[in-house]
C-alpha atoms as a PDB file:
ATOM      1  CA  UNK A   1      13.358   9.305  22.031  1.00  0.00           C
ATOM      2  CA  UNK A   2      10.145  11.448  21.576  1.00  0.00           C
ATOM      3  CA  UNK A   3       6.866  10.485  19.774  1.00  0.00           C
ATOM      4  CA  UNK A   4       8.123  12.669  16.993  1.00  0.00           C
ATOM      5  CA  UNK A   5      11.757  11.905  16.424  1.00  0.00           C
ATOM      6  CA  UNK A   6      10.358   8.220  16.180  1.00  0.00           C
ATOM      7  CA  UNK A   7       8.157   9.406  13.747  1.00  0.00           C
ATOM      8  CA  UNK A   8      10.781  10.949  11.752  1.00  0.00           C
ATOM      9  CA  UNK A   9      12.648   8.056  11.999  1.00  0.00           C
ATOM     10  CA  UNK A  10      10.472   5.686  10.965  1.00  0.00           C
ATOM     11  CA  UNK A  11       9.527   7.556   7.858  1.00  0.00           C
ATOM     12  CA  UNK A  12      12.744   8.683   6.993  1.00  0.00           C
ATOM     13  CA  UNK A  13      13.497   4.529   7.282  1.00  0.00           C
ATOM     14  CA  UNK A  14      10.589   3.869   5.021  1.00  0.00           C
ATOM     15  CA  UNK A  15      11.460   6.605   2.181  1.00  0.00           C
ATOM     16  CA  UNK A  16      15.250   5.020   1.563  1.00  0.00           C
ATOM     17  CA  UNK A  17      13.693   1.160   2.115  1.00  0.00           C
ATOM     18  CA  UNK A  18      10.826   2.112  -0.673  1.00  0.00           C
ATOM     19  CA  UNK A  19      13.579   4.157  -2.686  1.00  0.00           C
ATOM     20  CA  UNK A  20      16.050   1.377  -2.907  1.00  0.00           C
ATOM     21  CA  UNK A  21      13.253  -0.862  -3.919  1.00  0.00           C
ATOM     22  CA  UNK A  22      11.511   0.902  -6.711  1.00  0.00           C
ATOM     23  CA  UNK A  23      14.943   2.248  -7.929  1.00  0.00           C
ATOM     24  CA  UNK A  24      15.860   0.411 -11.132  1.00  0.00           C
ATOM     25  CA  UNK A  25      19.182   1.028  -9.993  1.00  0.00           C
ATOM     26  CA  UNK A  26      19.384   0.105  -6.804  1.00  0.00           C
ATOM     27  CA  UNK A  27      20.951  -3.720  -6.001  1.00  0.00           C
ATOM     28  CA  UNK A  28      17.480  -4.887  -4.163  1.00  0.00           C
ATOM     29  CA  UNK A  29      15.127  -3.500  -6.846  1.00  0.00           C
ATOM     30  CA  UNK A  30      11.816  -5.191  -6.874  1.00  0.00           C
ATOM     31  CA  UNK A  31       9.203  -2.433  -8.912  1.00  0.00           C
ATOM     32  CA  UNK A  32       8.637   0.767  -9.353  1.00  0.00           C
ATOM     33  CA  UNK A  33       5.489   0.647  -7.684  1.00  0.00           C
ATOM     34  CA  UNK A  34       7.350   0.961  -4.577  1.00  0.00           C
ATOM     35  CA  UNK A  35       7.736   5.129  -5.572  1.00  0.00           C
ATOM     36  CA  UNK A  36       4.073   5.207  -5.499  1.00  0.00           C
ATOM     37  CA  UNK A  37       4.635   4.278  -1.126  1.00  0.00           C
ATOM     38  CA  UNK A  38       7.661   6.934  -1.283  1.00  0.00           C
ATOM     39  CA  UNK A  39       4.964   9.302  -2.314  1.00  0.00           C
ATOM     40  CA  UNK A  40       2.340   8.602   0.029  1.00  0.00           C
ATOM     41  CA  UNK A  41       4.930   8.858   2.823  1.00  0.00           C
ATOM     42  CA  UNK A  42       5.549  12.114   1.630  1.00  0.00           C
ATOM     43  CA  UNK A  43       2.135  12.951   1.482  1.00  0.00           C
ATOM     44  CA  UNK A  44       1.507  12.060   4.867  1.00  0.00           C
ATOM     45  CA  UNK A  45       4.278  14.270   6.412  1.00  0.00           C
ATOM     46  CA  UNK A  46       2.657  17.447   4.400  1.00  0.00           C
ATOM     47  CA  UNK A  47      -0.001  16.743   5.278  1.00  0.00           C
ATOM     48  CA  UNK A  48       0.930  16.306   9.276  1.00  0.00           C
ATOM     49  CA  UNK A  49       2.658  19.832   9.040  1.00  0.00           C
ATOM     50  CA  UNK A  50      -0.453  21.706   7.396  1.00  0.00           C
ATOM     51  CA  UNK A  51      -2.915  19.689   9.908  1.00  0.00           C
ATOM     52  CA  UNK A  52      -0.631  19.443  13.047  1.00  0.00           C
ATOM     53  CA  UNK A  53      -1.904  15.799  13.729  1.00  0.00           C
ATOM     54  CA  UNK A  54      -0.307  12.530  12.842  1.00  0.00           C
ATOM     55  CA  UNK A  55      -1.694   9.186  13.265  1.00  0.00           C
ATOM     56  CA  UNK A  56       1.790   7.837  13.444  1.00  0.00           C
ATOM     57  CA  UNK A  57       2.653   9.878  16.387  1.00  0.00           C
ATOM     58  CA  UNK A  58      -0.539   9.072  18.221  1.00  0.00           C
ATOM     59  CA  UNK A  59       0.294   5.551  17.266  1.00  0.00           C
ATOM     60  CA  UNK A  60       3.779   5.753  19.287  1.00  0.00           C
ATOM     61  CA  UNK A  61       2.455   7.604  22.046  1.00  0.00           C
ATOM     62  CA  UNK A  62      -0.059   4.835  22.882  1.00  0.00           C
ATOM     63  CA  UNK A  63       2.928   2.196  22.497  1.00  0.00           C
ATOM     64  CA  UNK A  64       4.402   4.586  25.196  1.00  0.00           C
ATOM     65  CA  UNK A  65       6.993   6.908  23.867  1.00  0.00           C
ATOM     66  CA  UNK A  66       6.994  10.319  25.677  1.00  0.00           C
ATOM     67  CA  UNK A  67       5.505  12.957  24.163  1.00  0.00           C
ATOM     68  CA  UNK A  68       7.967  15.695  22.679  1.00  0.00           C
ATOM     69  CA  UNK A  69       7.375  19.474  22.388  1.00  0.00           C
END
């Protein structure tokens, strides 16, 4: 995989984990507080697109994934 499908899938992983956890709904609720990480997950990815850097993807290129175009 590329630096940036690993960085989609690591924050797509992190949206449903913090979703299913601040979901009152959900069976592994623990607070709603964890919206408040769904958020700045979010936040991060617009702001990646506007900015066209991402610490995440510099993060996984120096743990050695290949760059992707």
């Amino acid at each position: 995989m590329t630096s940036w499908q690993l960085v989609r899938l690591v924050a797509g992983t992190l949206i449903l984990l913090s979703l299913a956890l601040g979901v009152p709904g959900s069976p592994i609720y623990v607070s709603t507080w964890w919206l408040a990480f769904t958020a700045f997950v979010g936040a991060n990815l617009l702001q990646s697109a506007l900015t066209k850097w991402c610490l995440m993807e510099t993060i996984m290129r120096k743990l050695g994934a290949r760059p992707g175009c």
